[in-house]
Structures are given as structure tokens and as C-alpha cells.
Protein backbone atom coordinates (compact mmCIF):
# COMPACT_ATOMS: atom_id res chain seq x y z
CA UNK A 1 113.92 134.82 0.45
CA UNK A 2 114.13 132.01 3.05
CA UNK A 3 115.44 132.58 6.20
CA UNK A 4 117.30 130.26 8.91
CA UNK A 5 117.78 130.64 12.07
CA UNK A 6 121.47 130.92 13.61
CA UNK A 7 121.21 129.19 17.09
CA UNK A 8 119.07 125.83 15.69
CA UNK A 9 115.63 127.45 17.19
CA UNK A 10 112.87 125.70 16.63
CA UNK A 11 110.32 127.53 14.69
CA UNK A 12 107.08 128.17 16.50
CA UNK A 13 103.50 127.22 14.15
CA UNK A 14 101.05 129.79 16.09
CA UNK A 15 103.25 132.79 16.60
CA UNK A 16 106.10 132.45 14.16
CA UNK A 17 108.48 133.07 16.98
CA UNK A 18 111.12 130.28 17.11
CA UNK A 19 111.74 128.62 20.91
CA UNK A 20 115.86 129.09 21.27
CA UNK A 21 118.29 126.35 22.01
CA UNK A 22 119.01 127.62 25.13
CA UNK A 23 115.66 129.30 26.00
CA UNK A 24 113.91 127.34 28.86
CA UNK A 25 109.94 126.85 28.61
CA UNK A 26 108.47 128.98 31.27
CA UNK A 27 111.12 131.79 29.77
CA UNK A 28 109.01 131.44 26.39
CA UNK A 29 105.59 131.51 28.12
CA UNK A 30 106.80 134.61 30.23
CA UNK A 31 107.98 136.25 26.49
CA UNK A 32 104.56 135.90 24.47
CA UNK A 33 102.62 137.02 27.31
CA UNK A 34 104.24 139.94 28.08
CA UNK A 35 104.20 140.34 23.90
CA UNK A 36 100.50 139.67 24.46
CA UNK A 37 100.02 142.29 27.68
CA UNK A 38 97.47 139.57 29.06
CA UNK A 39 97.86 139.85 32.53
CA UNK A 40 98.92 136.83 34.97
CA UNK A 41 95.50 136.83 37.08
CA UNK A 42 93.26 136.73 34.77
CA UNK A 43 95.42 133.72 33.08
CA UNK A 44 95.77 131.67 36.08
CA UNK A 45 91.56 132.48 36.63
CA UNK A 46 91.27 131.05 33.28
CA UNK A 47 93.01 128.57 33.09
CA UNK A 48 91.90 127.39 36.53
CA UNK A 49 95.70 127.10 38.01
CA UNK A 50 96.71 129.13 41.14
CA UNK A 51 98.78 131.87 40.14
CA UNK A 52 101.45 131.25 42.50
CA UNK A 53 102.12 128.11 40.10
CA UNK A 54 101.89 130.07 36.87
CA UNK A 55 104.85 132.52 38.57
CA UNK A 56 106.75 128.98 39.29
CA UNK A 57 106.32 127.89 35.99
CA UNK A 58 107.04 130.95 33.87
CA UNK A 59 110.71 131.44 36.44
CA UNK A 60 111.13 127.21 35.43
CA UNK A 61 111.60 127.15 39.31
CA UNK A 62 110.44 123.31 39.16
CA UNK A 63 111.09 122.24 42.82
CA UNK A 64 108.23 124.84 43.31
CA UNK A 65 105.81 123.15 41.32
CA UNK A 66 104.12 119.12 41.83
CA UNK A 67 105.01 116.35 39.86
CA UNK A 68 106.09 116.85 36.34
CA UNK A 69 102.90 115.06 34.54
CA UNK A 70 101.47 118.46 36.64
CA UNK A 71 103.69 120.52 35.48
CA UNK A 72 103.18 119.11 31.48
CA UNK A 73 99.61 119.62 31.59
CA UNK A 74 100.52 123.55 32.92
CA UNK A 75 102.48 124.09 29.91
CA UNK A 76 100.39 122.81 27.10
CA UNK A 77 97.57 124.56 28.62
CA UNK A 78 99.42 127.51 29.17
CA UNK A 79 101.12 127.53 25.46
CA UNK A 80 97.39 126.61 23.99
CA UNK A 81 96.13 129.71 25.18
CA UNK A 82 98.87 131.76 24.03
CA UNK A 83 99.07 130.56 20.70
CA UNK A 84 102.58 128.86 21.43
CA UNK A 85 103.06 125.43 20.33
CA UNK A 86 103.00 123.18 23.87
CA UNK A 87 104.71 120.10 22.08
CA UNK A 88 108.52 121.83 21.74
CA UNK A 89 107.46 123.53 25.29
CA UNK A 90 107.26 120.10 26.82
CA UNK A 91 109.96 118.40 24.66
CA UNK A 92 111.96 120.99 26.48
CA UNK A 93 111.17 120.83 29.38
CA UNK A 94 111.76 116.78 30.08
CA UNK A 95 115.48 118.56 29.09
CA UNK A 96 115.35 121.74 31.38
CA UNK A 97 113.65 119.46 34.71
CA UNK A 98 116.52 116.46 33.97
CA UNK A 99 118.91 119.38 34.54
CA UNK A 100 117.68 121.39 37.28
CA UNK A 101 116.49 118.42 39.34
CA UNK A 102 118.89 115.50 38.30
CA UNK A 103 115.45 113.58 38.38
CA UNK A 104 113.79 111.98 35.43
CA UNK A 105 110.73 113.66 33.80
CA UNK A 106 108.61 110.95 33.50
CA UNK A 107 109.14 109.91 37.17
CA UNK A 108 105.56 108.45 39.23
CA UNK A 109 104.03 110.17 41.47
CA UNK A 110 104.66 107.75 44.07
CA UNK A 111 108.16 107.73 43.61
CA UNK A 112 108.70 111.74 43.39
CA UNK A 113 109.90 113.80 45.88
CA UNK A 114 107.79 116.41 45.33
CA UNK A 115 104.60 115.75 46.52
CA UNK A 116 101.12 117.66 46.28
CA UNK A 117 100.05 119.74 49.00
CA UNK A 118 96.84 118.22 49.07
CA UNK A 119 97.79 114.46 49.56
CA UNK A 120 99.91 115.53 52.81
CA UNK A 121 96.79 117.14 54.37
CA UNK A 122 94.95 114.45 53.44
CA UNK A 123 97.36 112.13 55.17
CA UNK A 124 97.54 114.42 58.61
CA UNK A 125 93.85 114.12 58.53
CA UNK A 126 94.25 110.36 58.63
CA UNK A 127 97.26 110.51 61.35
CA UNK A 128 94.42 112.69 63.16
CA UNK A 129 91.86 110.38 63.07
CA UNK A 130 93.68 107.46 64.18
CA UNK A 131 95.02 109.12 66.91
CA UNK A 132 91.75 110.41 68.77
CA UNK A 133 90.43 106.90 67.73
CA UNK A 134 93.16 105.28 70.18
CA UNK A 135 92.46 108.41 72.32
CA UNK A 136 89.00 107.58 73.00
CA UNK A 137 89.37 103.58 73.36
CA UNK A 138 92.02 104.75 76.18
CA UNK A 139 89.40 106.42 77.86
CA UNK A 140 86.82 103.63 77.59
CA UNK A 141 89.38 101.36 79.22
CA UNK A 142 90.61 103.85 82.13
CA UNK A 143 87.02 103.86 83.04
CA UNK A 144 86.19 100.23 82.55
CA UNK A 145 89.32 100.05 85.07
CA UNK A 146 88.16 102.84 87.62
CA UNK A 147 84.90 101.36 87.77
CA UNK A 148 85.94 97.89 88.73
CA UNK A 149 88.40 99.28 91.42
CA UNK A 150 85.33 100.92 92.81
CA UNK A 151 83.69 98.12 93.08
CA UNK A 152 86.34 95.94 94.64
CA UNK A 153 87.74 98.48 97.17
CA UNK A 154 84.02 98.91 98.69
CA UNK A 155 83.07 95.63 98.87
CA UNK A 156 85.71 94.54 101.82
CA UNK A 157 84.88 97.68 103.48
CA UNK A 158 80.88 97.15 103.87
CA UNK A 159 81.68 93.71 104.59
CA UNK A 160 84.17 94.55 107.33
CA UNK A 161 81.54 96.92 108.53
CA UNK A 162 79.02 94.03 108.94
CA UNK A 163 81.30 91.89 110.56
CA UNK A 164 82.10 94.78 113.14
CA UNK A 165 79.62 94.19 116.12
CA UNK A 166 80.28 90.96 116.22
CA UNK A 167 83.88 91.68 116.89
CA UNK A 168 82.89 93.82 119.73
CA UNK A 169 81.17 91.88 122.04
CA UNK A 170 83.12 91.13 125.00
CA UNK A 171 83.68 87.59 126.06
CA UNK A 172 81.58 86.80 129.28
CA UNK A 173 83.08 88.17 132.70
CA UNK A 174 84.45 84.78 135.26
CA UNK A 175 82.02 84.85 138.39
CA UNK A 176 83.59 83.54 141.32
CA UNK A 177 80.05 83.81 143.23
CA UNK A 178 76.71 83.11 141.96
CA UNK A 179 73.69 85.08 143.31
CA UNK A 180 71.67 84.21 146.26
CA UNK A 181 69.61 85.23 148.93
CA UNK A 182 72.67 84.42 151.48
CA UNK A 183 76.43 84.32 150.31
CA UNK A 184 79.47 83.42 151.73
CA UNK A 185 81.87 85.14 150.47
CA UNK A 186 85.29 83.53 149.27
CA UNK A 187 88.55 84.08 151.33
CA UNK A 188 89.97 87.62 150.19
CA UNK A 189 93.01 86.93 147.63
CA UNK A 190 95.70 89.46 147.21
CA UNK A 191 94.84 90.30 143.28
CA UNK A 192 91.68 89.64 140.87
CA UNK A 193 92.38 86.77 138.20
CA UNK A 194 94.01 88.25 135.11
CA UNK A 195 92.41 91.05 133.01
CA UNK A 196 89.33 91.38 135.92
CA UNK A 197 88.72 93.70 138.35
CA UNK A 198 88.32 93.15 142.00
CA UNK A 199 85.42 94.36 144.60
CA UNK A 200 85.51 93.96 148.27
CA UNK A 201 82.60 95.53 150.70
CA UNK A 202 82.99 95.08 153.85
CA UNK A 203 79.67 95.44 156.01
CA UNK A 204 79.15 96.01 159.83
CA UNK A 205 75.75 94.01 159.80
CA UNK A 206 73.79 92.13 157.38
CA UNK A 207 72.53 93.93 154.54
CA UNK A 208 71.19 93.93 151.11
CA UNK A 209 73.80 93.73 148.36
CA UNK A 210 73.30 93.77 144.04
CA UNK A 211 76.43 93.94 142.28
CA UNK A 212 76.36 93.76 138.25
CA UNK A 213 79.49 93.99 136.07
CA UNK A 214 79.73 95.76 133.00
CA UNK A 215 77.65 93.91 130.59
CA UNK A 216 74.75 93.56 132.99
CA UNK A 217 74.76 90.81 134.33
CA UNK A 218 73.86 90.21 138.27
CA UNK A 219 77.04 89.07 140.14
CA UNK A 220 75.49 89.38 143.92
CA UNK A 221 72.01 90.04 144.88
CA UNK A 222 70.27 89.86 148.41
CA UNK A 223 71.22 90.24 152.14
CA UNK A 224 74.66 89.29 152.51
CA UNK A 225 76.57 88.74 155.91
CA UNK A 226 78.65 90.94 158.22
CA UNK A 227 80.59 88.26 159.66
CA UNK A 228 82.88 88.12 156.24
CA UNK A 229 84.02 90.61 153.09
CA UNK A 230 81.77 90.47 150.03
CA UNK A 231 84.09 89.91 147.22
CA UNK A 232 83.10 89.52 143.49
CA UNK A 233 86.00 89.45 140.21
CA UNK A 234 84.72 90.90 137.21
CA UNK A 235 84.89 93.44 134.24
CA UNK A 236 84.37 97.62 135.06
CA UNK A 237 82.33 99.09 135.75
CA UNK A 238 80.44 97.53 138.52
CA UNK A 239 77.22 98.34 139.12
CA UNK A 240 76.41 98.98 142.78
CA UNK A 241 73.18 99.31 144.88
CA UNK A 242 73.20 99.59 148.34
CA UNK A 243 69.76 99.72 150.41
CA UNK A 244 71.87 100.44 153.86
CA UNK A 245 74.83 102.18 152.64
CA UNK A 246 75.99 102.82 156.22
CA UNK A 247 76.36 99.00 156.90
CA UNK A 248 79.30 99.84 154.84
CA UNK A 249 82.44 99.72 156.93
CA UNK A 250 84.62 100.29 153.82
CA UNK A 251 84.50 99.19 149.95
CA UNK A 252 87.54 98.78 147.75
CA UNK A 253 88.19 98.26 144.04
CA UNK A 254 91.44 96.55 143.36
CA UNK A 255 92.78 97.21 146.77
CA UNK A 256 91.56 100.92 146.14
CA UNK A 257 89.68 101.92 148.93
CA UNK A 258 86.53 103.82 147.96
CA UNK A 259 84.47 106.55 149.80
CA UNK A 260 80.32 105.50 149.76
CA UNK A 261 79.29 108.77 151.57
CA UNK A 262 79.45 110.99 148.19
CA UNK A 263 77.43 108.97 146.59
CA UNK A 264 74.74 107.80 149.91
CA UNK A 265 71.33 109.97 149.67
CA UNK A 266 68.74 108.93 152.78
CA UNK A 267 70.88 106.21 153.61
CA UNK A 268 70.63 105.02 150.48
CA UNK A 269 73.80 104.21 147.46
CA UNK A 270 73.65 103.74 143.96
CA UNK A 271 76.43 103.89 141.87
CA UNK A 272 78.61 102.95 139.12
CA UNK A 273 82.42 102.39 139.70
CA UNK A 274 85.26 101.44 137.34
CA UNK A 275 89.28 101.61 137.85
């Protein structure tokens, strides 16, 4: 007697078992292999598909699985190895994943939303690269930079440093007297010429007189008179050397009157003195 079946299932070549109307595909998987008691590791080991997508497929929890060419080649592999036929399995599910998703079946995979795993580590591994790329030529550049401000900001510096002693040498003192055996010294002003310094010795008899300023050079040398002051403008310190220091009747630097005896040893002076 032939039998029909009362819910329009269709009938099932390998295991006689019809798929119902309203029976989803991973729902039919799940039935034969529990029929079957083949155990879901050793499946997924054999069939070379992680188990975690196996579980997806057999709950028809789609948004769980990648794109749906994926997810067809799952079920006819899965159904082949079962026995089940994978061509009402798939004709199914293009019905079951239009539902669920509101997406069509035979979608690209550039255009679906669901996208495998491994394409968005592979695209985080180009991000990566990219970034310590720009990373490094950043670096290159900071110390291209550094480098040349090194350069620059010691330049000016050994160069000033050259220039230095030349800035330091003192423009030659203004002599009012020029050395000589005999001088007669100039009428005693009331102050030195601007930025000089003024010496005045006054001697009770003739004596011998040197006088250099502070860069050396001789102002006064030799026996000078007693009748008038021995005066000299110049730059400090003055160098002073007197033979007969007690010829001295008094010595002043810029009306600063000076005490010789401190600095007198067997009659004799020799001294530096500066304002």
C-alpha cells in the first residue's frame, strides 16, 4: 500500500525519512545524528569544520555562522555523511536564512555582513603594519631633525668662542707724558680724562720714577724732578717702582692719597695700585 505524507514532506532518498514543511535544515541534521548516536566531535574532526560551527548549524543560528556559500558547503557535507540528501537541505535553507536574516542567500561575500574571522585578522595585521611603518619613518625624521639642530646650535657657539679674545683686548690707555730720562710734568688738573685713572707723586728731591699702566706699557721712566708733581692718566692698575721711596712726599690716585711706607723695604717701593 502506498503511503503519503500529510504535511507535503519531502521524502528523503538515503534514509527514507521525509524533511517536514516546517522542519528547518540544521533541525534535520541534529535528528539523524542523534538517530545515528555519532557523536558531534568526532563529526566536526571529520569533516574538518570546527565544532562550534557544526552546533551553529544544527540550532540554524545563521548570524553565527560565515557567509551562506559557507554555510551550503556545511550542509551538503554534513547531510553526505549522514546519509541525508544535502539538495532539499540547501533548497531549504536559501528559505530558512531569507527568513531569519531578511538577507538574500546567494548574497557575495563582499557585500555580506557577516564576515570571516580570518579576513578581519588579516586586515588588523595590515592596519598593524602600516602603522609601525609610519612609526618608524617618524623616527628617521625626528632624528634627521635633532641632528641638524645639533649642528646649527654649536656652530655659532665655537665661533663666538673664537671671536672672544679678540673682543677682550682693551683699547690702548691715552698717555699724557711720554718717557724720558727728565720729565716735566703737566700742570695738575682737578680730574683724569674720562674712563682713566689719575696718579700724582709728589717728590722732595729728584729721583728715579717707572710707572706702567695696566697693559704694560711704560708711562714714566727715569729721574724725575722735585721742583713739580709727577702726574700720569691711565688705566688700573699702575705699576709702580720706586728706587728712593722716601723722596716721596706723598702719592695719590684719583685725589686718593696713598701711604708708600707699607709697601717701602730698604728704602726701596714696588707696587701695584688700582682704585
Amino acid at each position: 500500500m502506498e503511503m503519503n505524507s500529510n504535511n507535503g514532506a519531502t521524502p528523503n532518498s538515503s534514509t527514507g525519512l521525509p524533511l517536514g514543511s516546517g522542519q528547518k535544515p540544521g533541525e534535520r541534521l541534529r535528528q539523524v545524528r542523534l538517530a545515528q548516536k555519532r557523536d558531534l566531535g568526532e563529526i566536526a574532526k571529520t569533516l574538518n569544520i570546527p565544532e562550534r560551527h557544526l552546533l551553529a548549524l544544527e540550532a540554524d543560528d545563521y548570524k553565527l555562522l560565515p557567509e551562506p556559500a559557507f554555510v551550503r558547503g556545511y550542509l551538503r557535507s554534513y547531510a553526505r555523511l549522514l546519509g541525508v540528501d544535502g539538495n532539499a537541505l540547501v533548497a531549504r535553507f536559501a528559505e530558512t536564512y531569507t527568513h531569519d536574516t531578511g538577507l538574500p542567500s546567494q548574497q557575495n561575500l563582499e557585500n555580506s555582513p557577516l564576515k570571516p574571522l580570518a579576513r578581519i585578522h588579516n586586515r588588523d595585521k595590515r592596519q598593524y603594519w602600516v602603522l609601525l611603518r609610519w612609526l618608524l619613518i617618524l623616527l628617521v625624521v625626528v632624528g634627521v631633525v635633532y641632528g641638524l639642530y645639533l649642528v646649527v646650535a654649536k656652530w655659532p657657539k665655537s665661533t663666538q668662542t673664537d671671536e672672544q679674545p679678540t673682543e677682550l683686548v682693551a683699547p690702548p690707555p691715552v698717555v699724557t707724558s711720554t718717557p724720558a730720562p727728565a720729565v716735566t710734568a703737566l700742570p695738575i688738573q682737578n680730574a683724569a680724562p674720562m674712563g682713566q685713572d689719575r696718579l700724582i707723586i709728589q717728590l722732595s728731591r729728584d729721583a728715579e720714577v717707572t710707572i706702567k699702566d695696566s697693559m704694560g706699557k711704560t708711562l714714566i721712566s727715569g729721574k724725575q724732578a722735585g721742583t713739580q708733581p709727577v702726574q700720569v692718566d691711565g688705566s688700573s692698575p699702575f705699576g709702580i717702582t720706586l728706587p728712593d721711596a722716601t723722596a716721596v712726599s706723598s702719592l695719590s690716585l684719583n685725589n686718593e692719597t696713598v701711604d708708600v711706607k707699607p709697601y717701602t723695604v730698604n728704602g726701596r717701593a714696588e707696587f701695584r695700585l688700582s682704585r
